[in-house]
C-alpha atoms as a PDB file:
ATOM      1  CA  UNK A   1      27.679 -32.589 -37.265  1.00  0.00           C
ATOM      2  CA  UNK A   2      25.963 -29.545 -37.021  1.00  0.00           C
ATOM      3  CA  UNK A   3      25.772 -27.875 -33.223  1.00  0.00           C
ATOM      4  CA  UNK A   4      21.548 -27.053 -32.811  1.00  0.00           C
ATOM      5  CA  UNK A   5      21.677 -25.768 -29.356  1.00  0.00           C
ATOM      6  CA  UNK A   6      24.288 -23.638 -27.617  1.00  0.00           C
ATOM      7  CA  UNK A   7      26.074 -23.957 -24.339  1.00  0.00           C
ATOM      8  CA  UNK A   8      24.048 -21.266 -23.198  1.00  0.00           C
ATOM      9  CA  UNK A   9      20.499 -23.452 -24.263  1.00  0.00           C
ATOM     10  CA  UNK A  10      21.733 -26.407 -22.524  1.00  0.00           C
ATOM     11  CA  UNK A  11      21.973 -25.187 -19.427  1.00  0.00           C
ATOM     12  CA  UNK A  12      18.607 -23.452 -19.482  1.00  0.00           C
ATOM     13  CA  UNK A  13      17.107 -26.617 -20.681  1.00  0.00           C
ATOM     14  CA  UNK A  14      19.040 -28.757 -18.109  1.00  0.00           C
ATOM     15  CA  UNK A  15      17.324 -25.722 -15.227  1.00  0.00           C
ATOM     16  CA  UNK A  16      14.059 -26.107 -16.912  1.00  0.00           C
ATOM     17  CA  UNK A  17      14.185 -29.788 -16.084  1.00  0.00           C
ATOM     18  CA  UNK A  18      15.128 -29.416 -12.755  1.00  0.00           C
ATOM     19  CA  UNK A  19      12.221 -27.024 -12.064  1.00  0.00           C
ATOM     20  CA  UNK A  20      14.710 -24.158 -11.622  1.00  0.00           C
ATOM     21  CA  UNK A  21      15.238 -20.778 -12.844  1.00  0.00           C
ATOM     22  CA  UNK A  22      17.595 -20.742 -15.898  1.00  0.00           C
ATOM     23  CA  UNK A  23      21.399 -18.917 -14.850  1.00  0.00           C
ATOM     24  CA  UNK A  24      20.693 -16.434 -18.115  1.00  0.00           C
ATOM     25  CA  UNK A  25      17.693 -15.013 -15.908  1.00  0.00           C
ATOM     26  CA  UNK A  26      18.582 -15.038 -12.773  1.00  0.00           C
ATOM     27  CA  UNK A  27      21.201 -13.226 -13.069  1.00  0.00           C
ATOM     28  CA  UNK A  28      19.253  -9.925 -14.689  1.00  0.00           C
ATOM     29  CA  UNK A  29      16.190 -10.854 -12.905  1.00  0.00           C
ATOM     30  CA  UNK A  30      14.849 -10.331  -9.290  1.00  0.00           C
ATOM     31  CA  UNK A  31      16.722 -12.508  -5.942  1.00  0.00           C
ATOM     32  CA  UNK A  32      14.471 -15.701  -5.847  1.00  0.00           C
ATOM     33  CA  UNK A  33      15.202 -18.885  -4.652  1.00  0.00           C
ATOM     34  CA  UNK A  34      12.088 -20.461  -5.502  1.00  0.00           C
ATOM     35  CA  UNK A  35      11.494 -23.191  -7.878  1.00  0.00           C
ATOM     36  CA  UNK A  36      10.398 -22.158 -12.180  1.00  0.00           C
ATOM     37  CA  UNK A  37       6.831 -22.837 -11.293  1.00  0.00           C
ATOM     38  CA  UNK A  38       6.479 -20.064  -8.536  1.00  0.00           C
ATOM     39  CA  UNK A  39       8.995 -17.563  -9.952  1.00  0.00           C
ATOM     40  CA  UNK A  40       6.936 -17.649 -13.015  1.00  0.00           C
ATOM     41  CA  UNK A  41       3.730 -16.819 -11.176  1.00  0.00           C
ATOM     42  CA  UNK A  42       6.053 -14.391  -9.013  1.00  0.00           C
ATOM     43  CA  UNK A  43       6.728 -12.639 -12.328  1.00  0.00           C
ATOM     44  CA  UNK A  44       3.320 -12.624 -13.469  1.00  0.00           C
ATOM     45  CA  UNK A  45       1.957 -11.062 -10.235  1.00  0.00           C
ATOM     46  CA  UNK A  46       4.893  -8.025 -10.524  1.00  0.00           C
ATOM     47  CA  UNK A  47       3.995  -7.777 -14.235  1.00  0.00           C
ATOM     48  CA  UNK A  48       0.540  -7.414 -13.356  1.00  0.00           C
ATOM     49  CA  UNK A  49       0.799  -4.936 -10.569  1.00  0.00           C
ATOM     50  CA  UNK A  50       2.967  -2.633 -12.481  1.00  0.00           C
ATOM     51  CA  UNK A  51       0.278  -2.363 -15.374  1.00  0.00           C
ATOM     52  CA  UNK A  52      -2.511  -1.979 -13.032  1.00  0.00           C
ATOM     53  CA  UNK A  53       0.003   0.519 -11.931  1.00  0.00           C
ATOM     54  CA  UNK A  54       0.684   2.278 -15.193  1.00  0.00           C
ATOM     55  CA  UNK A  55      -3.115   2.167 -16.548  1.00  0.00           C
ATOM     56  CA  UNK A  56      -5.285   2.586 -13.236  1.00  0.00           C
ATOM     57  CA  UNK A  57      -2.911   5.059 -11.224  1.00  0.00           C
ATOM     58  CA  UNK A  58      -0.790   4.912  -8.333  1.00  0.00           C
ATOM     59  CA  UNK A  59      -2.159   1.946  -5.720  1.00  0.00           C
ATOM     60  CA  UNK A  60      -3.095   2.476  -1.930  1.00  0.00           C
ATOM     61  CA  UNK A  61      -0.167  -0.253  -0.907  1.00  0.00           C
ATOM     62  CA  UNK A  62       2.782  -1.204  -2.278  1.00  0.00           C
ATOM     63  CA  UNK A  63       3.496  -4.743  -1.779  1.00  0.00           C
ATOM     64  CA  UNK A  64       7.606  -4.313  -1.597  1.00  0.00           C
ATOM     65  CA  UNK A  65       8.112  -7.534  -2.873  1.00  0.00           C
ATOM     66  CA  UNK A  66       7.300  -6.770  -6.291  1.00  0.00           C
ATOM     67  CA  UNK A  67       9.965  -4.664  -6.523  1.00  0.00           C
ATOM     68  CA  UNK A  68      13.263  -5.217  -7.940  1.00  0.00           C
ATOM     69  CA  UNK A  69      15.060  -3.515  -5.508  1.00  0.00           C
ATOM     70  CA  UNK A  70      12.661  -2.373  -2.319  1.00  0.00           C
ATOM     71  CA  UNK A  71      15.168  -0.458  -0.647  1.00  0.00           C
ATOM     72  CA  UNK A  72      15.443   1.889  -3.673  1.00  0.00           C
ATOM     73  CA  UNK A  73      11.818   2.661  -3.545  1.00  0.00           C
ATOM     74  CA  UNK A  74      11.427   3.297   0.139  1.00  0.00           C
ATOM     75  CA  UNK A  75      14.316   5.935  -0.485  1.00  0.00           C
ATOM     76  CA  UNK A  76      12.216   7.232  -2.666  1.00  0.00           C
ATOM     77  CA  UNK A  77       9.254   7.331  -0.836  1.00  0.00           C
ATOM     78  CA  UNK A  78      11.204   8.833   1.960  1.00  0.00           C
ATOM     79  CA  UNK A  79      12.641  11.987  -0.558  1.00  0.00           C
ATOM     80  CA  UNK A  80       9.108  12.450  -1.850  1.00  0.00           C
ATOM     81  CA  UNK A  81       7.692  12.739   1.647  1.00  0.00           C
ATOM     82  CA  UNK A  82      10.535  14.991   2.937  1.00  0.00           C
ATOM     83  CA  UNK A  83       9.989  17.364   0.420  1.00  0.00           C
ATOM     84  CA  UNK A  84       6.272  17.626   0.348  1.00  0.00           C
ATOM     85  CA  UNK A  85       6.025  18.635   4.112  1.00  0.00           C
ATOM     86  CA  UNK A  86       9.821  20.537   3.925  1.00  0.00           C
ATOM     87  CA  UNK A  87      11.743  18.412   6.422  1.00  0.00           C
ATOM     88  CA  UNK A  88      15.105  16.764   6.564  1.00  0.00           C
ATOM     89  CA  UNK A  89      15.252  13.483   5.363  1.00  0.00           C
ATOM     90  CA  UNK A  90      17.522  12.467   7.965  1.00  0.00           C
ATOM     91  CA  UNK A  91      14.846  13.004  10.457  1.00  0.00           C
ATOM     92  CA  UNK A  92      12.402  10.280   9.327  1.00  0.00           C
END
């Protein structure tokens, strides 16, 4: 017979019946270990803060958990404020 689904679309539709988040996206996606249901509205949330993001301008907070990889951004932060005000970075 002819082979419809992959091993790869097995498994995500074995995790999809489980309520879990597929292997395939997990493992490019952000650390979760919550179940489909609230990763997808996870997602949704970080999708929609990053637009209001990109079309209203930069927020007053950052939630950190929307980002991929938090510690990244406070570095970031961190650089931006040292060199605004001229001071080491080591010192904040």
């Amino acid at each position: 017979g002819l082979i419809v689904m992959s091993l790869d679309l097995d498994r995500m539709y074995t995790a999809f019946m489980m309520n879990a988040v597929p292997g395939l996206w997990s493992s490019v996606s952000f650390a979760s270990l919550k179940s489909l249901g609230s990763w997808v509205k996870d997602l949704i949330y970080r999708v929609d803060f990053m637009h209001t993001w990109l079309v209203h301008g930069e927020p007053a907070a950052f939630p950190l958990p929307v980002f991929f990889f938090p510690q990244g951004f406070m570095t970031g932060t961190l650089q931006t404020f040292a060199r605004k005000y001229q001071v080491a970075i080591d010192t904040l």
